[in-house]
Protein backbone atom coordinates (compact mmCIF):
# COMPACT_ATOMS: atom_id res chain seq x y z
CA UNK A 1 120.52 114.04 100.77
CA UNK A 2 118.49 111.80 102.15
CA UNK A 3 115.71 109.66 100.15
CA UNK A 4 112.34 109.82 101.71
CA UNK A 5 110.39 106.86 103.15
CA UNK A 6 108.38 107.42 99.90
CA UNK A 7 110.63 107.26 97.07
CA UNK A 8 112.32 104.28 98.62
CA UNK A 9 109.74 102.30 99.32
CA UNK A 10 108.88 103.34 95.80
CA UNK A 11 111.90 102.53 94.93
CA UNK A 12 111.86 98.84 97.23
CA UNK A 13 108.67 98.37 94.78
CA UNK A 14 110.33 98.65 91.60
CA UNK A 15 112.97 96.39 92.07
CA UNK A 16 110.53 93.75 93.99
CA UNK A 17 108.34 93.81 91.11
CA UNK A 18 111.21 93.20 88.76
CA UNK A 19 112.88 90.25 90.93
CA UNK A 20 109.24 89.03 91.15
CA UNK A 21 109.30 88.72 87.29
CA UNK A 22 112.77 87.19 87.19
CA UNK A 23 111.67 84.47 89.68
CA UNK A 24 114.15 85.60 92.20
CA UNK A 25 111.58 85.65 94.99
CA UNK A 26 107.71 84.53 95.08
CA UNK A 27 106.19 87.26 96.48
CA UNK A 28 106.43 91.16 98.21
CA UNK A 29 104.26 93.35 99.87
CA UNK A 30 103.92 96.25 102.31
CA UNK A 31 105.24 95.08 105.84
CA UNK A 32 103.08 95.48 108.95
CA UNK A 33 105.05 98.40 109.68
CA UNK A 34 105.65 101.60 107.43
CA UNK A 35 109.30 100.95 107.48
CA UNK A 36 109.26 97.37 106.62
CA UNK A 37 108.50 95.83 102.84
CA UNK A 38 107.96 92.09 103.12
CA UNK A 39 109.64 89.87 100.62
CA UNK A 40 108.87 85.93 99.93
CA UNK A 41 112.72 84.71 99.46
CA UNK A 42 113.73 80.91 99.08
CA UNK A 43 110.61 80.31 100.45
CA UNK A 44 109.99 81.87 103.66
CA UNK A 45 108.42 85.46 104.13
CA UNK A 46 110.53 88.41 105.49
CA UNK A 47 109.64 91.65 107.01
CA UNK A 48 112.50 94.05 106.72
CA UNK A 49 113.57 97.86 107.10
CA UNK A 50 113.26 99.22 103.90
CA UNK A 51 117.33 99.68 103.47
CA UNK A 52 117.80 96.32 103.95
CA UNK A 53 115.33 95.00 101.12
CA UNK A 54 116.84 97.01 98.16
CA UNK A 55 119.98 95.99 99.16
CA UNK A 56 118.79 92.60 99.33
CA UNK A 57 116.79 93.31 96.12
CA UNK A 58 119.94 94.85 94.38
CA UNK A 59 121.52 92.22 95.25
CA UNK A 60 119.48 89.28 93.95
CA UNK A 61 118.73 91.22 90.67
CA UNK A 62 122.64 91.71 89.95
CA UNK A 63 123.53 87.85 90.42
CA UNK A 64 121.37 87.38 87.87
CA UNK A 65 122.74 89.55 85.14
């Protein structure tokens, strides 16, 4: 089953906020697009399809477990 653009840009929010709060990136936000979440990582804003920023996301908050 498929998640919906909803829940996983609910979900890309979640695990933004918490990587926020970790210091493992500066800033997130909506993208200019509805498929794209922006994330400020090592210092430069990116605007990316919603997969790729909880994988990302996942990512970052694992390495730091």
């Amino acid at each position: 089953m498929k998640t919906t653009k909803t829940a996983l840009r609910d979900e890309v929010h979640q695990l933004a906020e918490e990587a926020f709060h970790m210091k493992l990136i500066s800033g997130y936000g909506d993208g200019q697009n509805s498929g794209e979440y922006q994330i400020v990582w090592e210092g430069k804003p990116r605007h990316l399809p919603l997969e790729q920023a909880r994988s990302i996301l996942t990512d970052l908050l694992a390495r730091s477990h």
